[in-house]
N, C-alpha and C. Protein backbone atom coordinates (compact mmCIF):
# COMPACT_ATOMS: atom_id res chain seq x y z
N UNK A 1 -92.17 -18.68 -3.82
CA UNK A 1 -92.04 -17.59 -4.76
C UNK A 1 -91.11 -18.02 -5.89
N UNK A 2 -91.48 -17.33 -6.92
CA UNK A 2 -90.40 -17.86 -8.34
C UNK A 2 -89.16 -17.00 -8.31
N UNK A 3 -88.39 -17.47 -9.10
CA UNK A 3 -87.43 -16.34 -9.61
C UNK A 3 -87.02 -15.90 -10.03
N UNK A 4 -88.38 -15.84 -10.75
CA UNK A 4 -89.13 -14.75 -12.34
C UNK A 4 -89.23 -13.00 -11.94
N UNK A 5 -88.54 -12.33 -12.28
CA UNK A 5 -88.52 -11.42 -11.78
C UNK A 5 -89.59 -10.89 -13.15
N UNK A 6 -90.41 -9.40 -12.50
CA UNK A 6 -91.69 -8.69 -13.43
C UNK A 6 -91.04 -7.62 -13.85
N UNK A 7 -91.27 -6.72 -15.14
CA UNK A 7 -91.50 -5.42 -15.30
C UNK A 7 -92.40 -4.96 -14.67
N UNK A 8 -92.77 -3.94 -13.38
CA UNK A 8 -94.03 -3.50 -13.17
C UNK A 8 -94.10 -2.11 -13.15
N UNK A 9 -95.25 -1.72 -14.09
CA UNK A 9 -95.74 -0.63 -14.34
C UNK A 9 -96.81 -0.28 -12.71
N UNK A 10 -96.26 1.40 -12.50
CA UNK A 10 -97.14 1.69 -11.40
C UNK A 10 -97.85 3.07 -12.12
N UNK A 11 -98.99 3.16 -12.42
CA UNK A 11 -100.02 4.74 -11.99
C UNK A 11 -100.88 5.21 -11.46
N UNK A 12 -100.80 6.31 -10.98
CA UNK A 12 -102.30 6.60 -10.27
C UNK A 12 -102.94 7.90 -10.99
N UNK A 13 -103.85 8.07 -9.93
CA UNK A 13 -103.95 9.45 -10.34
C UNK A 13 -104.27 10.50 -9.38
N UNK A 14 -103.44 10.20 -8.24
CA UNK A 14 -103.44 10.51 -7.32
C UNK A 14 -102.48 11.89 -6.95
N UNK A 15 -100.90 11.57 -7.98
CA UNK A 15 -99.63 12.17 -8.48
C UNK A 15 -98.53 11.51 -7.57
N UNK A 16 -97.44 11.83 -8.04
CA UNK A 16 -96.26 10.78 -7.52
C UNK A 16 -95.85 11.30 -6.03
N UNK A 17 -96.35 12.13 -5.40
CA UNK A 17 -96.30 12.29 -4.04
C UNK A 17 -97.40 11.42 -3.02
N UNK A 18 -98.17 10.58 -3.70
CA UNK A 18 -99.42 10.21 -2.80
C UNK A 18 -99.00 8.95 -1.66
N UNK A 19 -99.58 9.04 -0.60
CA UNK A 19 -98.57 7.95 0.43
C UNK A 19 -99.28 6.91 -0.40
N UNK A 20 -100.42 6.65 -1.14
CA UNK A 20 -100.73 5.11 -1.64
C UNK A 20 -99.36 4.55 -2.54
N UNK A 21 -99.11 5.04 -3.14
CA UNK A 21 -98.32 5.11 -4.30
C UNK A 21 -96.96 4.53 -3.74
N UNK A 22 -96.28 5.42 -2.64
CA UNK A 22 -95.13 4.57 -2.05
C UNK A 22 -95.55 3.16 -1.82
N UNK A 23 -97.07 3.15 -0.51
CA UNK A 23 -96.85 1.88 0.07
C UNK A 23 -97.12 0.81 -1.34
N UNK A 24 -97.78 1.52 -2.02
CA UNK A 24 -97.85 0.22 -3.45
C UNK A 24 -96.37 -0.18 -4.29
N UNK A 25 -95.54 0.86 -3.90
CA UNK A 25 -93.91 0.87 -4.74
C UNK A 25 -93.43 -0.73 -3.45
N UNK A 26 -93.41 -0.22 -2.16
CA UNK A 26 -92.77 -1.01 -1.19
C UNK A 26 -93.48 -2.42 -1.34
N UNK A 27 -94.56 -2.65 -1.49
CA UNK A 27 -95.06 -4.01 -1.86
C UNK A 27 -94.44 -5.03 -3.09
N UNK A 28 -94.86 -4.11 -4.33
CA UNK A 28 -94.06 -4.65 -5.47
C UNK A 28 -92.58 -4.91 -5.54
N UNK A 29 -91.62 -3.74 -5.46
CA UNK A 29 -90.34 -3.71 -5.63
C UNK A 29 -89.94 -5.02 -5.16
N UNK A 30 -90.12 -5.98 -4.27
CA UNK A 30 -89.55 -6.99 -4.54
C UNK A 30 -89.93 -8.15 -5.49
N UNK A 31 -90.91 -8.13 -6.30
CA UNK A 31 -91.31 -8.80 -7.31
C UNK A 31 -90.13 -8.90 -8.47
N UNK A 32 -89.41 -7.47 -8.94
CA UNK A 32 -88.81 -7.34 -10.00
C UNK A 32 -88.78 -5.93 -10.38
N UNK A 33 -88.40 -5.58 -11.55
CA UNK A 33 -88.07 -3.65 -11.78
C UNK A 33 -89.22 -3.03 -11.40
N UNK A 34 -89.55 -2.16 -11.08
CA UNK A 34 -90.55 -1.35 -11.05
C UNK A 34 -90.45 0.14 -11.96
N UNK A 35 -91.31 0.42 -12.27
CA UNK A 35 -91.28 1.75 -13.24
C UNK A 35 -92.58 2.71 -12.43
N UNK A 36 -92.86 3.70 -12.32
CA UNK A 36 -93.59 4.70 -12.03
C UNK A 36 -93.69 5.96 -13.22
N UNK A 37 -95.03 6.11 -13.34
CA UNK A 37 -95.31 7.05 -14.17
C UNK A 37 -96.64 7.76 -13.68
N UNK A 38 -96.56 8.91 -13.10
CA UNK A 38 -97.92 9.38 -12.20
C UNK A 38 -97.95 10.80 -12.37
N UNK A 39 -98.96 11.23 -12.39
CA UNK A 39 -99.37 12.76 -12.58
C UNK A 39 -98.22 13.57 -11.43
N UNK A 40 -98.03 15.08 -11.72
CA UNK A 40 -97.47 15.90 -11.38
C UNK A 40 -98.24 16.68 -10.25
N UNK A 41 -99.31 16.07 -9.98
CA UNK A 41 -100.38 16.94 -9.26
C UNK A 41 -101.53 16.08 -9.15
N UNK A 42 -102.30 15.99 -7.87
CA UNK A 42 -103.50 14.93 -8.01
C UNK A 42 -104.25 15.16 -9.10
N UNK A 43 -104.62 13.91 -9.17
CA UNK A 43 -105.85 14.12 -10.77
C UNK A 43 -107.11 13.46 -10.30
N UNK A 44 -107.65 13.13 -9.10
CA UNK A 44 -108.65 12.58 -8.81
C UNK A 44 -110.04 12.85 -9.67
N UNK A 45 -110.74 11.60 -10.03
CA UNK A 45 -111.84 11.60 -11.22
C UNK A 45 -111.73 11.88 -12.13
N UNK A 46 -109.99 12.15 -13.11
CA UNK A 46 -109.69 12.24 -14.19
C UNK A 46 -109.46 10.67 -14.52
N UNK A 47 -109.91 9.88 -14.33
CA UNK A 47 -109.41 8.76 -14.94
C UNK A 47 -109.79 7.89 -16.67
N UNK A 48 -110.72 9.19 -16.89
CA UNK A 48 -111.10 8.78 -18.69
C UNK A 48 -110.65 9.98 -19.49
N UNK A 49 -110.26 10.96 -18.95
CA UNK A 49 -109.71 12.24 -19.69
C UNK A 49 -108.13 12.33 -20.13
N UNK A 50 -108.45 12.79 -21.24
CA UNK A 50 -106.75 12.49 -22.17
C UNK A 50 -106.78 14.19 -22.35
N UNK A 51 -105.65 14.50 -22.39
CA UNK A 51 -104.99 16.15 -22.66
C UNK A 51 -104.78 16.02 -24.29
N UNK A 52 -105.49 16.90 -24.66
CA UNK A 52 -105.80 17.40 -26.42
C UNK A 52 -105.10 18.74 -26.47
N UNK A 53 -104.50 19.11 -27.55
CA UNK A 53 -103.95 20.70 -27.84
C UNK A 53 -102.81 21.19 -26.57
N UNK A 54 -102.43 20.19 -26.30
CA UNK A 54 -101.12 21.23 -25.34
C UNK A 54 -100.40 20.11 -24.90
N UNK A 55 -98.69 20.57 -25.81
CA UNK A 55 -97.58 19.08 -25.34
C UNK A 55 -97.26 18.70 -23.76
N UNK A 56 -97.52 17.38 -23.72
CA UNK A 56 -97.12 16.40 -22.67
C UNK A 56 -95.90 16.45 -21.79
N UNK A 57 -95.32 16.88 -21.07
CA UNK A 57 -93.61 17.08 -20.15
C UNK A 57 -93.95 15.78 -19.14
N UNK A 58 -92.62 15.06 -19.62
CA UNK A 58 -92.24 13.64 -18.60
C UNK A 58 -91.22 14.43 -18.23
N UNK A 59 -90.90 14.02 -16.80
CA UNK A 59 -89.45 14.05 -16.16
C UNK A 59 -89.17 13.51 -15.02
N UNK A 60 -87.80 12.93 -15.67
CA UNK A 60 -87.83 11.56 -14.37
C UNK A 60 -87.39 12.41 -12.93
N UNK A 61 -87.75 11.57 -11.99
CA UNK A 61 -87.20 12.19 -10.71
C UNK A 61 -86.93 11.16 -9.67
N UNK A 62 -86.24 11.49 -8.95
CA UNK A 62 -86.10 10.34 -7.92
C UNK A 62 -86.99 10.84 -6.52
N UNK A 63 -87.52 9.75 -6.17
CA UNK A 63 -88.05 9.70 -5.01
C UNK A 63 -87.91 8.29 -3.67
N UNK A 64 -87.54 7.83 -4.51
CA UNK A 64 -87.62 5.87 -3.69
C UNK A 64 -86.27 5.37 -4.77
N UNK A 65 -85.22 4.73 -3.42
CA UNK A 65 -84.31 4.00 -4.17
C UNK A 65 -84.57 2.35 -4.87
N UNK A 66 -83.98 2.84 -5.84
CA UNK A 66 -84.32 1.96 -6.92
C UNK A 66 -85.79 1.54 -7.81
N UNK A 67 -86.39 2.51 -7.81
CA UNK A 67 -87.37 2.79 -8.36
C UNK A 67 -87.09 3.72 -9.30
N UNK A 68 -87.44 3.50 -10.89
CA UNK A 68 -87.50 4.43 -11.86
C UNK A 68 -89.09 5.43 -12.34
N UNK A 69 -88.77 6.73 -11.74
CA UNK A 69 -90.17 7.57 -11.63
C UNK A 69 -89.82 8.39 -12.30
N UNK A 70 -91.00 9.03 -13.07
CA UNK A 70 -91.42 9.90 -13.55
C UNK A 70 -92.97 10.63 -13.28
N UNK A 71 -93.06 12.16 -13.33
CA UNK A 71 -93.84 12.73 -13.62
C UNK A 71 -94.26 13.22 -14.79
N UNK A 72 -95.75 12.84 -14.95
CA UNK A 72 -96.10 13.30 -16.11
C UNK A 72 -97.37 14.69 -15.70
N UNK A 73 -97.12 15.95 -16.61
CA UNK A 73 -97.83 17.12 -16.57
C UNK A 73 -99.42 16.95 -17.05
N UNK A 74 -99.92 15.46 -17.54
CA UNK A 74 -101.01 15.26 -17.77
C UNK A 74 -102.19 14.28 -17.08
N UNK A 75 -103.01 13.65 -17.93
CA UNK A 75 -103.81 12.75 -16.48
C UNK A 75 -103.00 11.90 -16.37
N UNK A 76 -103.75 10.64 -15.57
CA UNK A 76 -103.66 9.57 -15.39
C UNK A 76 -103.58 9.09 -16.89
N UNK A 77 -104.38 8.73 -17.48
CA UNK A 77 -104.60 8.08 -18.83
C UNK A 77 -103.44 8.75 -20.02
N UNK A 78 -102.82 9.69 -19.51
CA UNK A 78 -101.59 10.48 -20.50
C UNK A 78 -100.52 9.19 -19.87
N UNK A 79 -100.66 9.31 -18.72
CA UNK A 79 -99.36 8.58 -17.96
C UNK A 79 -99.21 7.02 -18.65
């Protein structure tokens, strides 16, 4: 392994409670930073739909140490 550490971007669209989402945080996190940005609520089969006419709410939250997460109030593709 190097010891190149990554920026890694995580989303789903599943929302930031989904067990995929942890076990995908616990895999990466030792690569390098990790960032999370995932719907507020599942979004399953929203994955080409963008939110038009009504503002976007990020807010970070903690869920997993040392992981920087946020929820976003829109799809996947907002995230």
């Amino acid at each position: 392994m190097t010891d190149k550490k990554y920026r890694i971007l995580v989303v789903n669209d599943d929302g930031v409670t989904a067990p995929g989402i942890k076990a995908l945080i616990e895999v990466v996190k030792e690569l390098g930073e990790v960032t999370v940005v995932a719907p507020d609520s599942p979004q399953s089969g929203m994955g080409h739909a963008i939110t038009i006419g009504k503002p976007l709410r990020l807010d970070k939250i903690k869920l997993y140490e040392g992981v920087e997460m946020y929820k976003c109030s829109g799809t996947p593709v907002d995230c």
